[in-house]
C-alpha atoms as a PDB file:
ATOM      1  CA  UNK A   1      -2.239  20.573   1.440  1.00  0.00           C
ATOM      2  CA  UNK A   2      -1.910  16.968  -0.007  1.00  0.00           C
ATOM      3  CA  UNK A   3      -1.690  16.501  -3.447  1.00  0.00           C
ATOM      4  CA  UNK A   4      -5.065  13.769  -4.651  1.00  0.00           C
ATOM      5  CA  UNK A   5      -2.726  11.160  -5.244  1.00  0.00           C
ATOM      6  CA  UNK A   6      -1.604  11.236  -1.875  1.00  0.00           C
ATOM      7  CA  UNK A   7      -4.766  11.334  -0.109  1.00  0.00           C
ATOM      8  CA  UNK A   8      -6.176   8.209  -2.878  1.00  0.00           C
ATOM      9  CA  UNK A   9      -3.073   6.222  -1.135  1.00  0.00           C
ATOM     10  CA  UNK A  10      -3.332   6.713   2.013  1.00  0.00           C
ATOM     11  CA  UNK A  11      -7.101   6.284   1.803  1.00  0.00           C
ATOM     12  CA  UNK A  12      -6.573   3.053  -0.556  1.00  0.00           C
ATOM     13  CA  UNK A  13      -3.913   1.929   2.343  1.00  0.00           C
ATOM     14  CA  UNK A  14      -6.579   2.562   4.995  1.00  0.00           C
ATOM     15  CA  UNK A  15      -8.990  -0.285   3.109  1.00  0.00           C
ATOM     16  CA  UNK A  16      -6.082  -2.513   2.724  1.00  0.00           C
ATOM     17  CA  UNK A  17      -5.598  -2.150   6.744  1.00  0.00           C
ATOM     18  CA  UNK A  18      -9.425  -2.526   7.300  1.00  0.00           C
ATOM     19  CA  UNK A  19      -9.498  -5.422   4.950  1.00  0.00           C
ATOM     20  CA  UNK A  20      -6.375  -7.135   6.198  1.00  0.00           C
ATOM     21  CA  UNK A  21      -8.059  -7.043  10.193  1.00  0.00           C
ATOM     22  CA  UNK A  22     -11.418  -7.909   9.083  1.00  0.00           C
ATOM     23  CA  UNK A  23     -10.278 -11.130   7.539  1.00  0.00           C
ATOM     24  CA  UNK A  24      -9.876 -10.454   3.713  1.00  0.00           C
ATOM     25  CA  UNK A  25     -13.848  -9.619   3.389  1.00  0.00           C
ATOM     26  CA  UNK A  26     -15.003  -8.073  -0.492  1.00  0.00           C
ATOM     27  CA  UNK A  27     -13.467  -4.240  -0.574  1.00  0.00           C
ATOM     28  CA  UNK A  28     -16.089  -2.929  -2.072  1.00  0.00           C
ATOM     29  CA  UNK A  29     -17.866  -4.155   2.317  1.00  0.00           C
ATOM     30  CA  UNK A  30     -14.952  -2.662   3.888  1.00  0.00           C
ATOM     31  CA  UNK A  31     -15.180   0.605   1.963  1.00  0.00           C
ATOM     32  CA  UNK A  32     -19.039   0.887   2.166  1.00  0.00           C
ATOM     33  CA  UNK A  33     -18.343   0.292   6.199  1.00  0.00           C
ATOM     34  CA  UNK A  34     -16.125   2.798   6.028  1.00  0.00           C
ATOM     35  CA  UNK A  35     -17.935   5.438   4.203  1.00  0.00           C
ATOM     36  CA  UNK A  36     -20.892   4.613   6.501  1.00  0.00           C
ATOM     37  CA  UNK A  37     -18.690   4.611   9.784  1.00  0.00           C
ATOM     38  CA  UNK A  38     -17.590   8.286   9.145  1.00  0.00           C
ATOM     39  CA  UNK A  39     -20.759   9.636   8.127  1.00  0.00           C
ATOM     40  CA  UNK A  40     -19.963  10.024   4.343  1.00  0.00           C
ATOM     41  CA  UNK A  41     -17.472  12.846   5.146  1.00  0.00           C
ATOM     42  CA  UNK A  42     -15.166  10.944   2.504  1.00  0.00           C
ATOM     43  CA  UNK A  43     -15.016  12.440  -0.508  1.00  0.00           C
ATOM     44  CA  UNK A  44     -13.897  10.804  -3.935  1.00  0.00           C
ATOM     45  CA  UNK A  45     -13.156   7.242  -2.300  1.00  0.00           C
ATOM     46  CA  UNK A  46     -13.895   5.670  -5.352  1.00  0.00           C
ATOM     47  CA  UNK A  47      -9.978   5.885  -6.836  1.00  0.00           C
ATOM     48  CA  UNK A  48      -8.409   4.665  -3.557  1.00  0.00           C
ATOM     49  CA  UNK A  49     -11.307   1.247  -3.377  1.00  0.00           C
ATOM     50  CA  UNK A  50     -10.394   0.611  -7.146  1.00  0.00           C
ATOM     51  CA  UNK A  51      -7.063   1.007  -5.966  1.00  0.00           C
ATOM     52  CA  UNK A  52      -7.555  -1.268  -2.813  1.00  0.00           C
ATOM     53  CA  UNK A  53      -9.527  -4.111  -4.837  1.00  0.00           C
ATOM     54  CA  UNK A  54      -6.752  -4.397  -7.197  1.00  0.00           C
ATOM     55  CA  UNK A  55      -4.071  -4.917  -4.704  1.00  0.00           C
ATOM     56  CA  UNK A  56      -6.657  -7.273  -2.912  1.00  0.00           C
ATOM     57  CA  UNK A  57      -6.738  -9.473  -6.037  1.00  0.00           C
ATOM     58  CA  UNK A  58      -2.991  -9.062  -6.579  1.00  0.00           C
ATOM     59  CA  UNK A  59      -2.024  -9.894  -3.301  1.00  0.00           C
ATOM     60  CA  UNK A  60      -0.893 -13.561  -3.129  1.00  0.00           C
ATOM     61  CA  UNK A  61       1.754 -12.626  -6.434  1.00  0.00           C
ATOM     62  CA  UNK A  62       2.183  -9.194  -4.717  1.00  0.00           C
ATOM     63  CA  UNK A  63       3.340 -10.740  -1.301  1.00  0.00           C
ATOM     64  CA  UNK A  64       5.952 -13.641  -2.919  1.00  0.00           C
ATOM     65  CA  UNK A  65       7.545 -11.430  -4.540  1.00  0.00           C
ATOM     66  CA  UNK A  66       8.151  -8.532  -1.965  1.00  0.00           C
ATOM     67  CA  UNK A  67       8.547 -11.973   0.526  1.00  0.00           C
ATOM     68  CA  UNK A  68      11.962 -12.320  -1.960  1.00  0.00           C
ATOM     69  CA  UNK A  69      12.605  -8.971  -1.611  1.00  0.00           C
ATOM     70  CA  UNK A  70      12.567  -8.604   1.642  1.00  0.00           C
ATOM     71  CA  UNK A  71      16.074 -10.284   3.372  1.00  0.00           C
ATOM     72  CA  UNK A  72      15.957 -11.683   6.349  1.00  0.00           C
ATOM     73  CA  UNK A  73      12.584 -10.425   7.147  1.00  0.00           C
ATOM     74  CA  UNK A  74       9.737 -13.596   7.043  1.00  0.00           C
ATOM     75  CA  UNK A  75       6.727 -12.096   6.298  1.00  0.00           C
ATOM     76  CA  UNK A  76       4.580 -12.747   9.218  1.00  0.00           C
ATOM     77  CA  UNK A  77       6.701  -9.969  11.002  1.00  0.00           C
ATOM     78  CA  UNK A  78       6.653  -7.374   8.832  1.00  0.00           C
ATOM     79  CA  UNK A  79       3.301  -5.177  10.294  1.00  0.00           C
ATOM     80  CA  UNK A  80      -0.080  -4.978   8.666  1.00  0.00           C
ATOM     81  CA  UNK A  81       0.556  -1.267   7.537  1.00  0.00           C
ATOM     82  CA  UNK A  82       4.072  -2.186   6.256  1.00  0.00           C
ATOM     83  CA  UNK A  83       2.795  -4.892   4.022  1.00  0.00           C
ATOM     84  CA  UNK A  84       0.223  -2.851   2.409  1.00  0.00           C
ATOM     85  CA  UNK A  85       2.195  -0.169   2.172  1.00  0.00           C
ATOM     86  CA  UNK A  86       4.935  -2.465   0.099  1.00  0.00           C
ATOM     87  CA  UNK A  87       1.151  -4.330  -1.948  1.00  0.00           C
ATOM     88  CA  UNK A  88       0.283  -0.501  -2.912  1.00  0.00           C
ATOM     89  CA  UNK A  89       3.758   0.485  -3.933  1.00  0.00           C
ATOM     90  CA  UNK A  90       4.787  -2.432  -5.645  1.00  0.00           C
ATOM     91  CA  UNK A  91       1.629  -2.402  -8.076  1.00  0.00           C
ATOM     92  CA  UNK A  92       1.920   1.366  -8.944  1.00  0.00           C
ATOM     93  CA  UNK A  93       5.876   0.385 -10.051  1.00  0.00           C
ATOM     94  CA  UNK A  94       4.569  -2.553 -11.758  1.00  0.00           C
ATOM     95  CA  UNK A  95       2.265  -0.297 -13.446  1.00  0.00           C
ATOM     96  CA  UNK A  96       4.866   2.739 -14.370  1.00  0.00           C
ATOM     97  CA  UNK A  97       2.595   5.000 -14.721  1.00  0.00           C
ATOM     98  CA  UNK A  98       4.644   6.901 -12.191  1.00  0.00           C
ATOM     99  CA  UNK A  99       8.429   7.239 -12.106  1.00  0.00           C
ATOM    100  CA  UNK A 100      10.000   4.660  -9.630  1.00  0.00           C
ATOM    101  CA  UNK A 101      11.123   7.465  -7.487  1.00  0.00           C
ATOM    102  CA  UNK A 102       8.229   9.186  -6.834  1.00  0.00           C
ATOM    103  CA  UNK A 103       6.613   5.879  -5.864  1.00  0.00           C
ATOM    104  CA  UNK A 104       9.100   5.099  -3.580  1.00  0.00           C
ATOM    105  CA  UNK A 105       8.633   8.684  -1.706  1.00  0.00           C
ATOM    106  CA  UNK A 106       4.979   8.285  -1.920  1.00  0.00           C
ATOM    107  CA  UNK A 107       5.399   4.950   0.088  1.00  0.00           C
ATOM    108  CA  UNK A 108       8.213   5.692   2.660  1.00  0.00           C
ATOM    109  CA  UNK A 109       5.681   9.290   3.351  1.00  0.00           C
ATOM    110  CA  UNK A 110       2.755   6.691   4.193  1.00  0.00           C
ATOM    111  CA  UNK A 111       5.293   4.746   6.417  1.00  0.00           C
ATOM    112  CA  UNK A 112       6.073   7.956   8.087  1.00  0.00           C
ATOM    113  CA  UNK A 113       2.201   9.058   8.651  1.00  0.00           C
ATOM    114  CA  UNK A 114       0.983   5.411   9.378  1.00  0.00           C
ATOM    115  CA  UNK A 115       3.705   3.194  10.892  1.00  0.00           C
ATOM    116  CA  UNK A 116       6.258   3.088  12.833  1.00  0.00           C
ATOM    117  CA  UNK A 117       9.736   5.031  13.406  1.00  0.00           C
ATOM    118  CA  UNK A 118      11.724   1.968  11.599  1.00  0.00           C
ATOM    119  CA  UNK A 119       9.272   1.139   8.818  1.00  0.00           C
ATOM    120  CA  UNK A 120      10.065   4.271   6.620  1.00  0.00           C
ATOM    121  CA  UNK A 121      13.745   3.000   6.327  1.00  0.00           C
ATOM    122  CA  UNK A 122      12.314  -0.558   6.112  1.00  0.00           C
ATOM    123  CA  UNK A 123       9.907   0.194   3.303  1.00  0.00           C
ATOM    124  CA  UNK A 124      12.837   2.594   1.711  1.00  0.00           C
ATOM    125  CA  UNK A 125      15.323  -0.148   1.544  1.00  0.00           C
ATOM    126  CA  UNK A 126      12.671  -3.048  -0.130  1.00  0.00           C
ATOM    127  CA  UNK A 127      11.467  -0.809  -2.989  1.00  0.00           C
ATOM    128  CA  UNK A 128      14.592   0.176  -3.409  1.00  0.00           C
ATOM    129  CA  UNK A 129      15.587  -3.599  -4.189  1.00  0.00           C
ATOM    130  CA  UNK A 130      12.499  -3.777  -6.159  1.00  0.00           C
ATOM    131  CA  UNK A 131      13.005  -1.260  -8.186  1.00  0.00           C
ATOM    132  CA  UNK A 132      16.694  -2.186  -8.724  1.00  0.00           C
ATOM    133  CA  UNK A 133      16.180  -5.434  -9.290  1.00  0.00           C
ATOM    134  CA  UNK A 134      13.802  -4.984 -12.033  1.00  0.00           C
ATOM    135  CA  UNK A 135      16.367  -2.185 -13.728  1.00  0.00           C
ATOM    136  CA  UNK A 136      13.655   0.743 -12.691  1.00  0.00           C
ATOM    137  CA  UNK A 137      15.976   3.262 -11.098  1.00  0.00           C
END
């Protein structure tokens, strides 16, 4: 079983995703679609849309700086899951509420579930900058 911080991730990453492909619409639309779309079955989405507004709002100063971050990589090819993956990531180090390290596993496990066989080691190797870089590990 999946501890709740898990689950509010990958649920807040599923918005993000939604969001992203529906053209940036209000999260608090994409998670009411969502909700409706699977029948209510979702339980205690409330976390994971605070979660996904934030990063939402934070995006454009969220996506610079993993865009620096990120070597050699210009950010129109790094995927749609990738990039929210890095959004939700970055913001919880930002926020240190967590230690660096966990955040870092939490994110490369979403890359694993979500994305694809490269973007775990991808995602591994830009929070680790991150983190470095800001003297967090």
């Amino acid at each position: 079983m999946q501890r709740a911080e898990t689950k509010t991730r990958a649920r807040a990453l599923q918005l993000l995703y939604a969001w992203e492909l529906q053209g940036r619409p209000p999260i608090r639309q994409v998670a009411y679609d969502l909700l409706e779309w699977s029948e209510g079955r979702l339980r205690r989405y409330e976390t994971a849309e605070q979660l996904a507004v934030t990063v939402s709002i934070e995006a454009p100063r969220l996506d610079e700086v993993i865009s620096n971050a990120a070597d050699n990589w210009r950010w129109e090819r790094i995927g749609v899951i990738e990039r929210n993956i890095l959004r939700l990531a970055l913001l919880e180090l930002e926020r240190a509420e967590v230690p660096p390290r966990v955040t870092i596993s939490e994110a490369v496990k979403l890359a694993h579930w979500f994305a694809g066989p490269k973007a775990p080691a991808f995602v591994n190797g830009v929070l680790d900058r991150l983190a470095r870089d800001n003297d967090l590990l």
